[in-house]
PDB file of N, CA and C in Angstrom:
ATOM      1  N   UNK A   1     -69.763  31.070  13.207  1.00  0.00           N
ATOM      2  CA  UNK A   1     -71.024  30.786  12.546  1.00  0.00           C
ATOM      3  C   UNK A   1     -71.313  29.283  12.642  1.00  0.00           C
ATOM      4  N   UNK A   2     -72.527  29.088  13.138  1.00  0.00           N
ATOM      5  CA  UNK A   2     -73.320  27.675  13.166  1.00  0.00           C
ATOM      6  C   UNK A   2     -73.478  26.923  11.798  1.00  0.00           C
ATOM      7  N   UNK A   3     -72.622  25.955  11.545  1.00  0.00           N
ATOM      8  CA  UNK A   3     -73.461  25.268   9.653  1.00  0.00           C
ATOM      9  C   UNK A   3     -74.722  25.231   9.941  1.00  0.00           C
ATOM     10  N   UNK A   4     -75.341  24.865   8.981  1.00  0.00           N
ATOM     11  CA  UNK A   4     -77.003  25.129   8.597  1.00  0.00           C
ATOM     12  C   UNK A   4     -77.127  23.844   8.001  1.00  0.00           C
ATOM     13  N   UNK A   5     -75.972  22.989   7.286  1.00  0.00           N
ATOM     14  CA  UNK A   5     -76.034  21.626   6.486  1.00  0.00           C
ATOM     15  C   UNK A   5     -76.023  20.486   7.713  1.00  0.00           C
ATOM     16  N   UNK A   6     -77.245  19.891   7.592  1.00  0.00           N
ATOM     17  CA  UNK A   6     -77.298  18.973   8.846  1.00  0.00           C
ATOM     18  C   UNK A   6     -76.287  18.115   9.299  1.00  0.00           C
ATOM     19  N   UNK A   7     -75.274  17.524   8.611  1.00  0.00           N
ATOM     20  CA  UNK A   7     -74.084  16.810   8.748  1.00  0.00           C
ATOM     21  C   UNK A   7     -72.833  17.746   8.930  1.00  0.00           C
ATOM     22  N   UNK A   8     -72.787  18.863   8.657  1.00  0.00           N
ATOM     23  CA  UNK A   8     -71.908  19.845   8.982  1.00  0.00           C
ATOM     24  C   UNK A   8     -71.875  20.080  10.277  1.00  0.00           C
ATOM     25  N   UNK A   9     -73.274  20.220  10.694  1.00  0.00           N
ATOM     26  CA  UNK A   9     -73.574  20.925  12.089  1.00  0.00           C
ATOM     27  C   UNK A   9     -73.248  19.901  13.086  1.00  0.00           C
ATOM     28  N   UNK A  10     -73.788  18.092  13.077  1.00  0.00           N
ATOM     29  CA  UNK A  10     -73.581  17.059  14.043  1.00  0.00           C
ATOM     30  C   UNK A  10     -71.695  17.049  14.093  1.00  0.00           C
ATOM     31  N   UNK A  11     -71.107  17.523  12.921  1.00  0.00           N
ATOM     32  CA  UNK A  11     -70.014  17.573  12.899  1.00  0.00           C
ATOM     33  C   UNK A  11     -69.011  18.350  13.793  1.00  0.00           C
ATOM     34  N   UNK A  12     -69.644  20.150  13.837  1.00  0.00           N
ATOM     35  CA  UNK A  12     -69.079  20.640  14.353  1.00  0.00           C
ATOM     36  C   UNK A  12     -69.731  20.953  15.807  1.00  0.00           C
ATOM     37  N   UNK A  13     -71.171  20.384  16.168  1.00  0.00           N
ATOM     38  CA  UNK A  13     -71.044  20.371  17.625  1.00  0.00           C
ATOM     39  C   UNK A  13     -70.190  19.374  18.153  1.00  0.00           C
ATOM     40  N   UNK A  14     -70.334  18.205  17.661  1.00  0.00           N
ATOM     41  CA  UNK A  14     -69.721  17.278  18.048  1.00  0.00           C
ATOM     42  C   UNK A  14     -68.125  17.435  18.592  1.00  0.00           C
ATOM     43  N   UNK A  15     -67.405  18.218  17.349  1.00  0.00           N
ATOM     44  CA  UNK A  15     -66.342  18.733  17.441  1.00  0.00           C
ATOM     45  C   UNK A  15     -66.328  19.931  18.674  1.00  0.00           C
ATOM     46  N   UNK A  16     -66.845  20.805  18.998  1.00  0.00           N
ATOM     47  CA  UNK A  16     -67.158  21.711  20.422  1.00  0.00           C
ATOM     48  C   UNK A  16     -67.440  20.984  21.236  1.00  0.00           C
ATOM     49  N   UNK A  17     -67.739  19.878  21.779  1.00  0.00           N
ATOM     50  CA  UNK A  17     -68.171  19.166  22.941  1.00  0.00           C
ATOM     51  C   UNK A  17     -67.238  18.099  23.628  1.00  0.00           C
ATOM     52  N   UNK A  18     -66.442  17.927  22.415  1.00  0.00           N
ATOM     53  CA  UNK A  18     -65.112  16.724  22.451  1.00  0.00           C
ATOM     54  C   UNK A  18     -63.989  18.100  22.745  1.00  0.00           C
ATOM     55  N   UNK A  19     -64.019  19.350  22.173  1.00  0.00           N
ATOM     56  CA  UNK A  19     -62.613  20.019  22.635  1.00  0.00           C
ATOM     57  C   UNK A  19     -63.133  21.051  22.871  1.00  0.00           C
ATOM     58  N   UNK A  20     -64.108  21.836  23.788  1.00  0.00           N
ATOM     59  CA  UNK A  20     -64.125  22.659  24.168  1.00  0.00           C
ATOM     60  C   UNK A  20     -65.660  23.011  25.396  1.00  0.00           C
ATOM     61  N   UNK A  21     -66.213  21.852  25.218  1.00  0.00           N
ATOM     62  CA  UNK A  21     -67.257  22.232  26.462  1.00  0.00           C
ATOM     63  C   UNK A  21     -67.817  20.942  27.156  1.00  0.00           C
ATOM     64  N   UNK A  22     -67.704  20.919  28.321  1.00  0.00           N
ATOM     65  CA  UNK A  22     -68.192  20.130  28.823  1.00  0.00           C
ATOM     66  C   UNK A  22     -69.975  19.325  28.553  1.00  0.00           C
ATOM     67  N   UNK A  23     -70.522  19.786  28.416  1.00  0.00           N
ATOM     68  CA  UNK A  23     -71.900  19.418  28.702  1.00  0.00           C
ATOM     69  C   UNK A  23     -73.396  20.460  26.808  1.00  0.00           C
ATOM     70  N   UNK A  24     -73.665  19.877  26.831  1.00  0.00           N
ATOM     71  CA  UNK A  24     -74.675  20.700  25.795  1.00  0.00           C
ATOM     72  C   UNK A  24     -74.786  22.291  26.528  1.00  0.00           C
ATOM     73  N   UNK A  25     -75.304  22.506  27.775  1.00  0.00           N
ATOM     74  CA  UNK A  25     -75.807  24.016  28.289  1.00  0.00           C
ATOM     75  C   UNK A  25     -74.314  24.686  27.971  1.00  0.00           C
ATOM     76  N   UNK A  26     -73.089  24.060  28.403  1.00  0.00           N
ATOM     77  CA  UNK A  26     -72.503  24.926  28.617  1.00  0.00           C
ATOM     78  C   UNK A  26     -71.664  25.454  27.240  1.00  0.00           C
ATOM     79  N   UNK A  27     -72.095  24.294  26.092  1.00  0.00           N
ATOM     80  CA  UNK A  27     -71.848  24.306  24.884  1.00  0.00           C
ATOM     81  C   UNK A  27     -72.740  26.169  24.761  1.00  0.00           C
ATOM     82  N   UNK A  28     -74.066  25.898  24.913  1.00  0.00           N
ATOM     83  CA  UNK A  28     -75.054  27.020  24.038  1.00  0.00           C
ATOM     84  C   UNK A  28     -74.465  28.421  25.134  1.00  0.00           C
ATOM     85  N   UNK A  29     -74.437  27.916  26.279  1.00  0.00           N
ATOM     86  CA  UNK A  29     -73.868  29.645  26.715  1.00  0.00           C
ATOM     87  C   UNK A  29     -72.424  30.222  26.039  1.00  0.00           C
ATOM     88  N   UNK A  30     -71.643  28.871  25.796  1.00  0.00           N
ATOM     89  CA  UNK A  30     -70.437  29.405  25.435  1.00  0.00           C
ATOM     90  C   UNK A  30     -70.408  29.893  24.187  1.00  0.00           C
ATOM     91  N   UNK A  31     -71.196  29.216  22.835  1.00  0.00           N
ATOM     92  CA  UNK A  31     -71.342  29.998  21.754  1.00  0.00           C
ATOM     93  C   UNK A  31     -72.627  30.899  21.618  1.00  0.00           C
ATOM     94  N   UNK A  32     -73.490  31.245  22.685  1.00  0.00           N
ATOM     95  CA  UNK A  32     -74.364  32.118  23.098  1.00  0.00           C
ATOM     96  C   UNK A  32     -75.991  31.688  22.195  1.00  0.00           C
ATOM     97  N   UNK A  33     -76.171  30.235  22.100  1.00  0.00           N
ATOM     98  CA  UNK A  33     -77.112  30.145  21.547  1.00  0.00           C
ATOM     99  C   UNK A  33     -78.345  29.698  22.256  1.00  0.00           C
ATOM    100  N   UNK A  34     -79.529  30.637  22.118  1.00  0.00           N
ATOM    101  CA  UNK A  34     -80.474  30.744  22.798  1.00  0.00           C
ATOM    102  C   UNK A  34     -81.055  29.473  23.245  1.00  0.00           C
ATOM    103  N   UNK A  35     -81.786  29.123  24.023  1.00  0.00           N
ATOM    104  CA  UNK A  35     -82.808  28.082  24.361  1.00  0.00           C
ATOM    105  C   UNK A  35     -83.498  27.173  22.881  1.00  0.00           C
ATOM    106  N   UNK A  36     -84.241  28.478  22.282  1.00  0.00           N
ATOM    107  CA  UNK A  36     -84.821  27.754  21.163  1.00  0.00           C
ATOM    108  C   UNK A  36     -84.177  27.695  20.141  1.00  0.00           C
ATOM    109  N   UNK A  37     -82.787  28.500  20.232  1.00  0.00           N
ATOM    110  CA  UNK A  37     -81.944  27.545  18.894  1.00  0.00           C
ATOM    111  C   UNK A  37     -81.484  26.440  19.090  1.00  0.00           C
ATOM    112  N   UNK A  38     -80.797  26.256  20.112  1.00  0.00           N
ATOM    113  CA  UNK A  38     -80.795  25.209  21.173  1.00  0.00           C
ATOM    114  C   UNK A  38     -81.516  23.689  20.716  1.00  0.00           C
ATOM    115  N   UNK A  39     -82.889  24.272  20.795  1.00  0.00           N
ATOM    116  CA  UNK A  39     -84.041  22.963  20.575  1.00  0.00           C
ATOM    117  C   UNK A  39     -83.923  22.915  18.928  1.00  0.00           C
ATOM    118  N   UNK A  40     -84.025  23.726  18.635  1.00  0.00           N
ATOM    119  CA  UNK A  40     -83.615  23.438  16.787  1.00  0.00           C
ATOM    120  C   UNK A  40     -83.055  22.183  16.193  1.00  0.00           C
ATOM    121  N   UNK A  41     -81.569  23.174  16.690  1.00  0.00           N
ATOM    122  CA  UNK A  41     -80.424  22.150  16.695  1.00  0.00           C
ATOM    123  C   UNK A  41     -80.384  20.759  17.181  1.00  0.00           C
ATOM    124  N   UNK A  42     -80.978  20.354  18.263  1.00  0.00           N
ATOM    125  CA  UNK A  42     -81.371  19.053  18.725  1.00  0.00           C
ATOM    126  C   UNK A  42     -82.222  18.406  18.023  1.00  0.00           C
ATOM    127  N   UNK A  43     -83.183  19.221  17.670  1.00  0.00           N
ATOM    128  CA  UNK A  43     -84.323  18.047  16.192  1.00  0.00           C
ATOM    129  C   UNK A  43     -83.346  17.869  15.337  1.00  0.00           C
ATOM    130  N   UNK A  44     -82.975  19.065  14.455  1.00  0.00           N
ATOM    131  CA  UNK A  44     -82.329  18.767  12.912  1.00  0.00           C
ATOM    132  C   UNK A  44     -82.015  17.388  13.523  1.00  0.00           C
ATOM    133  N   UNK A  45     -80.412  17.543  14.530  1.00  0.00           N
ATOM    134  CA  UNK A  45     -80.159  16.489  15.002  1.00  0.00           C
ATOM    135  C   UNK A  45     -80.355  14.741  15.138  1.00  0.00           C
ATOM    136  N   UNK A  46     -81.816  15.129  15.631  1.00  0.00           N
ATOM    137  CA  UNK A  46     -82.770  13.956  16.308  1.00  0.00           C
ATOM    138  C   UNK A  46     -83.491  13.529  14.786  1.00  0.00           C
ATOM    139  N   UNK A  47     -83.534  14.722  14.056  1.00  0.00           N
ATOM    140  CA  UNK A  47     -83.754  13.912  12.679  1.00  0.00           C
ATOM    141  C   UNK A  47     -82.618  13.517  11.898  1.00  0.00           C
ATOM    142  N   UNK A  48     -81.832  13.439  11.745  1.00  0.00           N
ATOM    143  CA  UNK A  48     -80.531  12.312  11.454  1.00  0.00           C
ATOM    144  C   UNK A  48     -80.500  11.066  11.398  1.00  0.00           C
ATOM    145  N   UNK A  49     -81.377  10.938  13.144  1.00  0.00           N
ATOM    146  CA  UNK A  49     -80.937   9.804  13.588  1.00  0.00           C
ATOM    147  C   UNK A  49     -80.118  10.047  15.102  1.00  0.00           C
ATOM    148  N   UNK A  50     -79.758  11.239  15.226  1.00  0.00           N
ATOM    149  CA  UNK A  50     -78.573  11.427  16.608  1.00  0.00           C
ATOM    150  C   UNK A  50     -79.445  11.861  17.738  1.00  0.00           C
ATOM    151  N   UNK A  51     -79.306  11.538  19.036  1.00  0.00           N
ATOM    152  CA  UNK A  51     -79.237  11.706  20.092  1.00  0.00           C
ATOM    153  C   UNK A  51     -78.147  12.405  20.990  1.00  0.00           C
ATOM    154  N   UNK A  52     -78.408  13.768  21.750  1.00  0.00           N
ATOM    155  CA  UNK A  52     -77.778  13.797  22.528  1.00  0.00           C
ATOM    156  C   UNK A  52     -76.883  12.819  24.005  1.00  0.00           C
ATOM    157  N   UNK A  53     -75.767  12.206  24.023  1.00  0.00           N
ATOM    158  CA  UNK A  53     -75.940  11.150  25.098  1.00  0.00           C
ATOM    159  C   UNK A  53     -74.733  12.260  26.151  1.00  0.00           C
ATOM    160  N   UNK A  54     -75.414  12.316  27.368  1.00  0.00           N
ATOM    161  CA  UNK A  54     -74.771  12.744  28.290  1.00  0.00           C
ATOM    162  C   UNK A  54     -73.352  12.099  29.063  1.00  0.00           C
ATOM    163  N   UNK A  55     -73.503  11.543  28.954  1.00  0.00           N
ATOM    164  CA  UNK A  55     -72.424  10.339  29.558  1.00  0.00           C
ATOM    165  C   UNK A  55     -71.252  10.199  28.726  1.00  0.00           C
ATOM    166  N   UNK A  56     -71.173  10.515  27.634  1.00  0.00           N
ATOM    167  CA  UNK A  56     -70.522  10.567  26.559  1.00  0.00           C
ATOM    168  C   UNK A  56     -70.001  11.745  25.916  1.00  0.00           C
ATOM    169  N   UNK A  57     -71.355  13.102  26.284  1.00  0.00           N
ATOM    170  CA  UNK A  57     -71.149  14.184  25.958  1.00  0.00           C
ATOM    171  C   UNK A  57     -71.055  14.528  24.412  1.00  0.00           C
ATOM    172  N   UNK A  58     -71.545  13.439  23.742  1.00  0.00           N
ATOM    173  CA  UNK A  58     -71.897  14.180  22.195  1.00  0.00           C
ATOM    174  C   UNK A  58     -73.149  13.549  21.805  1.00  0.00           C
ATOM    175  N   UNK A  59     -72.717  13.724  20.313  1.00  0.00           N
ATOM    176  CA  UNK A  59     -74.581  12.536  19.535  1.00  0.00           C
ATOM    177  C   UNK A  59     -73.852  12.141  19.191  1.00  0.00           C
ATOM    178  N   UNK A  60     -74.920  10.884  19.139  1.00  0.00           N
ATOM    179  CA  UNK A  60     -74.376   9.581  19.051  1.00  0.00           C
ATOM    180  C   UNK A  60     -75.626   8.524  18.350  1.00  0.00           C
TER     181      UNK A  60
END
């Protein structure tokens, strides 16, 4: 299950991307989350304050 608490969630993608997936896409196929949950998750995100950074492979 995905947290829903915005600091929970930067927490535990963050945590999936550092030990278990390379890249954001392969993050959402691997826990099977659609396109537009996908984009969800990236606002809540982007409203934080976090950015996805590729190069780095988390938010940041």
């Amino acid at each position: 299950m995905i947290p829903q608490d915005p600091v929970m969630l930067l927490s535990f993608i963050n945590m999936k991307l550092r030990d278990e997936y390379g890249s954001l896409d392969a993050l959402a196929e691997g826990l099977d989350i659609s396109s537009d949950e996908m984009e969800a998750i990236v606002i809540k995100l982007r409203d934080l304050g976090y950015e996805y950074k590729p190069e780095f492979n988390k938010f940041a």
